[in-house]
PDB file of N, CA and C in Angstrom:
ATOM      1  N   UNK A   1      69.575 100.897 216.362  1.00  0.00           N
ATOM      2  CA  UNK A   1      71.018 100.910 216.344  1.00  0.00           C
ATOM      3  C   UNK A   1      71.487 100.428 214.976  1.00  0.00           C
ATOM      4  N   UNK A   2      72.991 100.761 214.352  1.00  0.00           N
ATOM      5  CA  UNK A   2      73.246 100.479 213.439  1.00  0.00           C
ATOM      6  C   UNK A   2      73.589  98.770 213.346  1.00  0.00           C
ATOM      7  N   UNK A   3      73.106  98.762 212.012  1.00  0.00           N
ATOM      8  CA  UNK A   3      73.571  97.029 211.816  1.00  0.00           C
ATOM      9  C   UNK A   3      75.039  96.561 212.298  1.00  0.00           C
ATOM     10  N   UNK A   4      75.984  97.397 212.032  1.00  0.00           N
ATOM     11  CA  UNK A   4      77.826  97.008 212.779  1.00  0.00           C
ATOM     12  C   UNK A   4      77.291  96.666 214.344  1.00  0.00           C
ATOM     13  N   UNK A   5      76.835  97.857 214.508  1.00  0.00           N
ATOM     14  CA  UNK A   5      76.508  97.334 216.661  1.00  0.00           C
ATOM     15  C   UNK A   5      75.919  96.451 216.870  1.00  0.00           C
ATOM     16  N   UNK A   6      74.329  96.208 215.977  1.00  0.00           N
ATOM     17  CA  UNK A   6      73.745  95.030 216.608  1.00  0.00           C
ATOM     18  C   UNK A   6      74.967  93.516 216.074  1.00  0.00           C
ATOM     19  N   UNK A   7      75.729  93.497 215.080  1.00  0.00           N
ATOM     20  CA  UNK A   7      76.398  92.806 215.205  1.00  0.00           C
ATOM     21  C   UNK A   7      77.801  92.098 216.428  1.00  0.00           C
ATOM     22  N   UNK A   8      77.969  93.438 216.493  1.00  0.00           N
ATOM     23  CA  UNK A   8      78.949  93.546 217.827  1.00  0.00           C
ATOM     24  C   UNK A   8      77.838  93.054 218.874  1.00  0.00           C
ATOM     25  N   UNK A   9      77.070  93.564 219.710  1.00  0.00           N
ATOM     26  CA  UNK A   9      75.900  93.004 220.491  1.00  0.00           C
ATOM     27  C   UNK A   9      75.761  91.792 220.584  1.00  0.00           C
ATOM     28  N   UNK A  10      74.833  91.074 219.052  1.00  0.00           N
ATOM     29  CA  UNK A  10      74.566  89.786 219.152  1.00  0.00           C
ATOM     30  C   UNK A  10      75.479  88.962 218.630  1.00  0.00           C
ATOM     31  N   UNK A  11      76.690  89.086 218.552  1.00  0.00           N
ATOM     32  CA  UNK A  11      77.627  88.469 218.419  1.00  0.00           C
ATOM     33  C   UNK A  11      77.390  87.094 217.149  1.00  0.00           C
ATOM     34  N   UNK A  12      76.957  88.046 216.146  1.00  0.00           N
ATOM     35  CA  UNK A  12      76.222  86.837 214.828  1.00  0.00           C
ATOM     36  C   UNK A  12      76.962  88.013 214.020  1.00  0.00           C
ATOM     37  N   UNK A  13      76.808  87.206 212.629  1.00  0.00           N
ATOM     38  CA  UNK A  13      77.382  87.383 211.456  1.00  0.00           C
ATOM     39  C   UNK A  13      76.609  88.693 211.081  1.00  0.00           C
ATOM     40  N   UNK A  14      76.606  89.750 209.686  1.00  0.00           N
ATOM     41  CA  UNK A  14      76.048  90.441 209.249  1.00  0.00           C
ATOM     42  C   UNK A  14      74.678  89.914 208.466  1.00  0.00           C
ATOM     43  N   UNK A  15      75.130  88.188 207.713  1.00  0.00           N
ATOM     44  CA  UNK A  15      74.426  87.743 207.162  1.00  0.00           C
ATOM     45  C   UNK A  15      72.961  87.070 208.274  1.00  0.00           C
ATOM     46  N   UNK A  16      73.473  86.788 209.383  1.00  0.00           N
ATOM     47  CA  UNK A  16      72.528  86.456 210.364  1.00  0.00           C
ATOM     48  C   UNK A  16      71.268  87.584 210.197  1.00  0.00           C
ATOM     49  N   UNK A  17      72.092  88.659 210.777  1.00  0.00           N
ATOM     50  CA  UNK A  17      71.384  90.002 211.013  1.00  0.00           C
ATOM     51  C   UNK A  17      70.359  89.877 210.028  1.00  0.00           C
ATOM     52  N   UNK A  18      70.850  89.911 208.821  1.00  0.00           N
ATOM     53  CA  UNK A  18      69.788  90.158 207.393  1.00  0.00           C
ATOM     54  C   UNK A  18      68.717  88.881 207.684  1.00  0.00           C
ATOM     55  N   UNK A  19      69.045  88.279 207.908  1.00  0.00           N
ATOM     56  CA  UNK A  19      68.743  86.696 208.026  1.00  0.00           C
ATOM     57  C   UNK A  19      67.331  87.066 208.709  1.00  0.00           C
ATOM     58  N   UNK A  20      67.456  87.447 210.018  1.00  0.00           N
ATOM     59  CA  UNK A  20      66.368  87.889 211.175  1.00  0.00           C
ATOM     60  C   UNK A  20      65.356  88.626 210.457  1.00  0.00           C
ATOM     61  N   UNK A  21      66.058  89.262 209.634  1.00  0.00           N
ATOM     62  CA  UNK A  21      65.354  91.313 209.495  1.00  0.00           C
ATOM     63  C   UNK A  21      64.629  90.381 208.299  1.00  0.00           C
ATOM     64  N   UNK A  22      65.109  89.336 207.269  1.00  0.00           N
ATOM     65  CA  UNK A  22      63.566  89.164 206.116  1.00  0.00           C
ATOM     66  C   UNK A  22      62.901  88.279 206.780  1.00  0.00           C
ATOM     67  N   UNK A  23      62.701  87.227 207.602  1.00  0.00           N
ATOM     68  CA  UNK A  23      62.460  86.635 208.526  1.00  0.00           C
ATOM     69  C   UNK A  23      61.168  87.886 209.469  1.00  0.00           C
ATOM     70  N   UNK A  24      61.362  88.670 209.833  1.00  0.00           N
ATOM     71  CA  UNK A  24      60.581  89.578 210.508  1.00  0.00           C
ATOM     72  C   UNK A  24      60.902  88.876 211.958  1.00  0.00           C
ATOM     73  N   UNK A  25      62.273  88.511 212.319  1.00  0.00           N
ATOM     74  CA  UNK A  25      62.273  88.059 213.384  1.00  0.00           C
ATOM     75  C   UNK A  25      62.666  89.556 214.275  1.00  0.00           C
ATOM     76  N   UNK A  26      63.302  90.451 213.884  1.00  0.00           N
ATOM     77  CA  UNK A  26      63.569  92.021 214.324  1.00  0.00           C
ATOM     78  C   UNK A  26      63.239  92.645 213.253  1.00  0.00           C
ATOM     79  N   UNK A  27      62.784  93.737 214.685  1.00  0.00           N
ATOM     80  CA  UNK A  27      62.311  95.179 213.584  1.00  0.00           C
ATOM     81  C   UNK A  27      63.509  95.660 213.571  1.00  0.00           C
ATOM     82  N   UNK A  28      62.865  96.721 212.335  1.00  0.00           N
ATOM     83  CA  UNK A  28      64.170  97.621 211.660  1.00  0.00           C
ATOM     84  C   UNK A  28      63.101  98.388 210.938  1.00  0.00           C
ATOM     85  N   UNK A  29      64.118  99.371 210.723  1.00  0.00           N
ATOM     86  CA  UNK A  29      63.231 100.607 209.917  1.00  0.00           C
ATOM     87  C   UNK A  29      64.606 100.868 208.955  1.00  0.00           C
ATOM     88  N   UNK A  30      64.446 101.434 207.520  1.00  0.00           N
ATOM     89  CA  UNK A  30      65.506 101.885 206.776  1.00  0.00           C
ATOM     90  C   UNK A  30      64.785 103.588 206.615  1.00  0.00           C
ATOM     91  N   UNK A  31      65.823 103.997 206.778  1.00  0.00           N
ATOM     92  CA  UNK A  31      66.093 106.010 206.633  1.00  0.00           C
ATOM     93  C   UNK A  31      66.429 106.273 205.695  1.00  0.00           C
ATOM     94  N   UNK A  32      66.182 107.156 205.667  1.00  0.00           N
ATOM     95  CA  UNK A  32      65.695 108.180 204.279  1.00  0.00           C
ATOM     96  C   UNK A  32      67.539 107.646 203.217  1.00  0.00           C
ATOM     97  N   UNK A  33      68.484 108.229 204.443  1.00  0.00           N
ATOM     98  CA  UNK A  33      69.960 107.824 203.487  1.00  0.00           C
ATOM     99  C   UNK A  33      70.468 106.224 203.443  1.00  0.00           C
ATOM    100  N   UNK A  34      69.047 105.333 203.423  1.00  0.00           N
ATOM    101  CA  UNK A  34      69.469 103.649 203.032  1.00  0.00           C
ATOM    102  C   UNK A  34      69.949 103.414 204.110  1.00  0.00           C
ATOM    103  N   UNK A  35      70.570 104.083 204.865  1.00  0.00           N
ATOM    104  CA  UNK A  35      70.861 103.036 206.061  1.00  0.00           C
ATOM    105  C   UNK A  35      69.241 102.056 207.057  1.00  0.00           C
ATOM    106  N   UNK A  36      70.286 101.061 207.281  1.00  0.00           N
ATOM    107  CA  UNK A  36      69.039  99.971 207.804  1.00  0.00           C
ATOM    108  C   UNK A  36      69.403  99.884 209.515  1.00  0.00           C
ATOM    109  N   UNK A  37      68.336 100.673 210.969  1.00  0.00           N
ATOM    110  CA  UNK A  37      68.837  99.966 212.040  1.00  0.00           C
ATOM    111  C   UNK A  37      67.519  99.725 212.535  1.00  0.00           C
ATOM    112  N   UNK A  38      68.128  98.641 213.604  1.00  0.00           N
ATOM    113  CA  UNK A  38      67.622  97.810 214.183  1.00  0.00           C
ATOM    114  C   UNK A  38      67.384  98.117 215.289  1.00  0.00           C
ATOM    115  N   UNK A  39      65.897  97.673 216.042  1.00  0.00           N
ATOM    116  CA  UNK A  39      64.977  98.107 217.159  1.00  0.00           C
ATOM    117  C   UNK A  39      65.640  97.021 218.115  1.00  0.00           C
ATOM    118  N   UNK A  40      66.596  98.112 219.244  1.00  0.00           N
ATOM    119  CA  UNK A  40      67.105  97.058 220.457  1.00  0.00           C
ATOM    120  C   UNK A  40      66.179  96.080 221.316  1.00  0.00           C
ATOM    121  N   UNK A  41      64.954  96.405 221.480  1.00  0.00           N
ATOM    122  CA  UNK A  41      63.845  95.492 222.404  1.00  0.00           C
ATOM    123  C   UNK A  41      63.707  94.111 221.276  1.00  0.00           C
ATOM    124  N   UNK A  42      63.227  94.546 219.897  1.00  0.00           N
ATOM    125  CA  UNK A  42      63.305  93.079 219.706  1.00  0.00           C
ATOM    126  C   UNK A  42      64.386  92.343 219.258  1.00  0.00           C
ATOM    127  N   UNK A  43      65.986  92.852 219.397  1.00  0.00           N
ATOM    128  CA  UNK A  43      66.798  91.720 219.350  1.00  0.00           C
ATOM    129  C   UNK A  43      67.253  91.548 220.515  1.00  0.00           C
ATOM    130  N   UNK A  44      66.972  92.185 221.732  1.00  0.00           N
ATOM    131  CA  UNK A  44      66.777  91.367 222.718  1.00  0.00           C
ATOM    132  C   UNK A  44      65.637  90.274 223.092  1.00  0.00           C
ATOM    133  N   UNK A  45      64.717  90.108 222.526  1.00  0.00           N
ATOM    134  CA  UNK A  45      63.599  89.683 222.506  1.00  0.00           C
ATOM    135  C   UNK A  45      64.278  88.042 221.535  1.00  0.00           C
ATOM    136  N   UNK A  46      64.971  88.541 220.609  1.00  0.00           N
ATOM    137  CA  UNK A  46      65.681  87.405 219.832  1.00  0.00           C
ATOM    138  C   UNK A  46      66.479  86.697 220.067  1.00  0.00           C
ATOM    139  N   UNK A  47      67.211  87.275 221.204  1.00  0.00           N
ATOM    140  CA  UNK A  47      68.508  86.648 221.881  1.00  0.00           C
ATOM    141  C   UNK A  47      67.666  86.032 222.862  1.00  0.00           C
ATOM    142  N   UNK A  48      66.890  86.418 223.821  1.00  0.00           N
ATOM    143  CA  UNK A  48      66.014  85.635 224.754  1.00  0.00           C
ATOM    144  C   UNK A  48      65.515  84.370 224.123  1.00  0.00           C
ATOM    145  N   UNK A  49      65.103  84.468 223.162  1.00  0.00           N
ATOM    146  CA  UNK A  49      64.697  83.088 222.598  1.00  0.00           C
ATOM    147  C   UNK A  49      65.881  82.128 221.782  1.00  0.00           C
ATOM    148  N   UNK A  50      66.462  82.846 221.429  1.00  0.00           N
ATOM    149  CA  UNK A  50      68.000  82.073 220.903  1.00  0.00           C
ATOM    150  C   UNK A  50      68.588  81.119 222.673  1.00  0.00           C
ATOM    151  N   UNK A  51      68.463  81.784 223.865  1.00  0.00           N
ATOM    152  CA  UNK A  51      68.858  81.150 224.695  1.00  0.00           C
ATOM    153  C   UNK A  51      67.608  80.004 225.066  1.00  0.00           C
ATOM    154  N   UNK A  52      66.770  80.799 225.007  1.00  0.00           N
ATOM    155  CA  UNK A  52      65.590  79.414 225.136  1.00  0.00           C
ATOM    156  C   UNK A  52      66.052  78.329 224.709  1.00  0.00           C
ATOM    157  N   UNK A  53      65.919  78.187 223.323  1.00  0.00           N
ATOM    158  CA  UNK A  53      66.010  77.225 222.280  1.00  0.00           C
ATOM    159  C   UNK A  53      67.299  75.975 222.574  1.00  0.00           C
ATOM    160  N   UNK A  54      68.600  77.133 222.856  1.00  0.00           N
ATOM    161  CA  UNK A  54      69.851  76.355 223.436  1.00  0.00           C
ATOM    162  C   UNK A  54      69.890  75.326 224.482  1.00  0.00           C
ATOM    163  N   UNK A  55      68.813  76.191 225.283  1.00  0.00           N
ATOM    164  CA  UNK A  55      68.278  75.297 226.612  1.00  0.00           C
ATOM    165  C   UNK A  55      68.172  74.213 226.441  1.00  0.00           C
ATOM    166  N   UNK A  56      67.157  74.484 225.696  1.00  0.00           N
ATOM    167  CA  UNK A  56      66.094  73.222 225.465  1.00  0.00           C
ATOM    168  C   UNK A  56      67.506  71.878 224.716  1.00  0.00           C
ATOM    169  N   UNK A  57      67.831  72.510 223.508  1.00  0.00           N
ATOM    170  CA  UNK A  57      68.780  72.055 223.035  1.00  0.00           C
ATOM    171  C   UNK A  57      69.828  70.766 223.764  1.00  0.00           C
ATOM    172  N   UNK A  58      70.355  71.518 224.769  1.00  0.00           N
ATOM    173  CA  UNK A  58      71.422  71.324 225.908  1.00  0.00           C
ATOM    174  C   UNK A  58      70.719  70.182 226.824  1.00  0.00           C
ATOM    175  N   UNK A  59      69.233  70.029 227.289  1.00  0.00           N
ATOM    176  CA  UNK A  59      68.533  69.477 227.934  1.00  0.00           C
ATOM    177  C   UNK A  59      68.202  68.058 227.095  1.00  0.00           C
ATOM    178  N   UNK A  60      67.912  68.459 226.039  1.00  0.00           N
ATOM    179  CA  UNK A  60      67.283  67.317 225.251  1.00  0.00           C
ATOM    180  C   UNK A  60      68.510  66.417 224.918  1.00  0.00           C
ATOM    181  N   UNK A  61      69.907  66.757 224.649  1.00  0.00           N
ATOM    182  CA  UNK A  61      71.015  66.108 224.186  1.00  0.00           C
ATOM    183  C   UNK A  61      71.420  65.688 226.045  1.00  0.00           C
ATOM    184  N   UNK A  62      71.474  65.989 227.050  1.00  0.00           N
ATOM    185  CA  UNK A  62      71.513  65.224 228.290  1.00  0.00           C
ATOM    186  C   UNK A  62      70.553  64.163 228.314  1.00  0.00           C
ATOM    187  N   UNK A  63      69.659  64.426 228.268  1.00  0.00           N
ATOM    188  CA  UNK A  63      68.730  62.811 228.533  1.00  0.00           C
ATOM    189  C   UNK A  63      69.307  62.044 227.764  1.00  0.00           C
ATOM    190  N   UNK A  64      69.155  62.362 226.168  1.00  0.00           N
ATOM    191  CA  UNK A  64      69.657  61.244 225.509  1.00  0.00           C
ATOM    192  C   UNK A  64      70.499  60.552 226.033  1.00  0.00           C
ATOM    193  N   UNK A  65      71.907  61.410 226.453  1.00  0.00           N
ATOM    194  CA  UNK A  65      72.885  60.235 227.282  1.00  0.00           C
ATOM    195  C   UNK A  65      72.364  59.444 228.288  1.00  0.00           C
ATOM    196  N   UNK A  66      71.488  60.409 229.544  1.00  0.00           N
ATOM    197  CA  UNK A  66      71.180  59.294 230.084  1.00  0.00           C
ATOM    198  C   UNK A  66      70.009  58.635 229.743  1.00  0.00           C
ATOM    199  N   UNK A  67      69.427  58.529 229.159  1.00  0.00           N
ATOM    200  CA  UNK A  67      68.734  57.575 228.635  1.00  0.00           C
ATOM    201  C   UNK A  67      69.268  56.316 227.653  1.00  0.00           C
ATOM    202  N   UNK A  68      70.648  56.929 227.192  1.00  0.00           N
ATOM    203  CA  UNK A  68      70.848  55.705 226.565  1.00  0.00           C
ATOM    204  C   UNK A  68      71.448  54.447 226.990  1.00  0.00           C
ATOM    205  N   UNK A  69      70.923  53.024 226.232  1.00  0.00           N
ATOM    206  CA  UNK A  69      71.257  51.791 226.857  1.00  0.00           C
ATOM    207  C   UNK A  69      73.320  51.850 227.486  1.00  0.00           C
ATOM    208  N   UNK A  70      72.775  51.465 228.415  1.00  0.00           N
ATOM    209  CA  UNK A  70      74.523  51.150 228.694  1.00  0.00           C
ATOM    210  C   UNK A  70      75.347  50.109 228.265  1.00  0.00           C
ATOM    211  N   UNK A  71      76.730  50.077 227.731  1.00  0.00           N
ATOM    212  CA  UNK A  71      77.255  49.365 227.206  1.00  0.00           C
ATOM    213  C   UNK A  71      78.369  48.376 228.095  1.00  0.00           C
ATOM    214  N   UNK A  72      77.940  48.667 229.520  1.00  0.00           N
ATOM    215  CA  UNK A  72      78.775  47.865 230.584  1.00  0.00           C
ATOM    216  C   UNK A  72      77.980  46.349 230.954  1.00  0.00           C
ATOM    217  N   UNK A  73      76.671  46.633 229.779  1.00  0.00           N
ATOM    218  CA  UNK A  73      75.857  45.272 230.605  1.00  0.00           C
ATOM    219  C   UNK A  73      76.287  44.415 229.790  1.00  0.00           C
ATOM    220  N   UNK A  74      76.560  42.992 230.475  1.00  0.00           N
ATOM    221  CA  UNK A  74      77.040  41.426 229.990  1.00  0.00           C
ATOM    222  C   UNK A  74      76.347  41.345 229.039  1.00  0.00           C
ATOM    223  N   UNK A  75      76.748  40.481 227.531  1.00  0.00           N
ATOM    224  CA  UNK A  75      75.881  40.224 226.607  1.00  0.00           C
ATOM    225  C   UNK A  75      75.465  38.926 227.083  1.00  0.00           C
ATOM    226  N   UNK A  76      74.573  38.339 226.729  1.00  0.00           N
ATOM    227  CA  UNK A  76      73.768  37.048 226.736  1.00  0.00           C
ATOM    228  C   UNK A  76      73.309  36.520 228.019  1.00  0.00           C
TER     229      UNK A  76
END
């Protein structure tokens, strides 16, 4: 698909896009007239792990709260 759609799609910048594609995080193939698109399985494959990551993200910043000391306990 063209780079405008996968932008529309993954809802990231153009510079993202490029970002992925030297990265070898998505394939892409460029055609004969310079245009550059992008193989839909692996930026779905990219977005699957972009949500991973968030997960994890989202999970790891909850414990912290509860893990952290509480500030209702009496000093001394």
């Amino acid at each position: 698909m063209p780079i405008r759609k996968t932008i529309l799609i993954a809802g990231v910048s153009r510079s993202t896009v490029y970002y992925w594609m030297e990265h070898a995080w998505i394939h892409w193939r460029e055609l004969p007239s310079s245009r550059r698109i992008i193989c839909l399985e692996s930026l779905s494959r990219q977005a699957r792990e972009m949500d991973s990551d968030s997960a994890i993200v989202a999970k790891n910043s909850s414990e912290s709260v509860r893990n952290r000391p509480s500030s209702s306990n009496p000093v001394g």
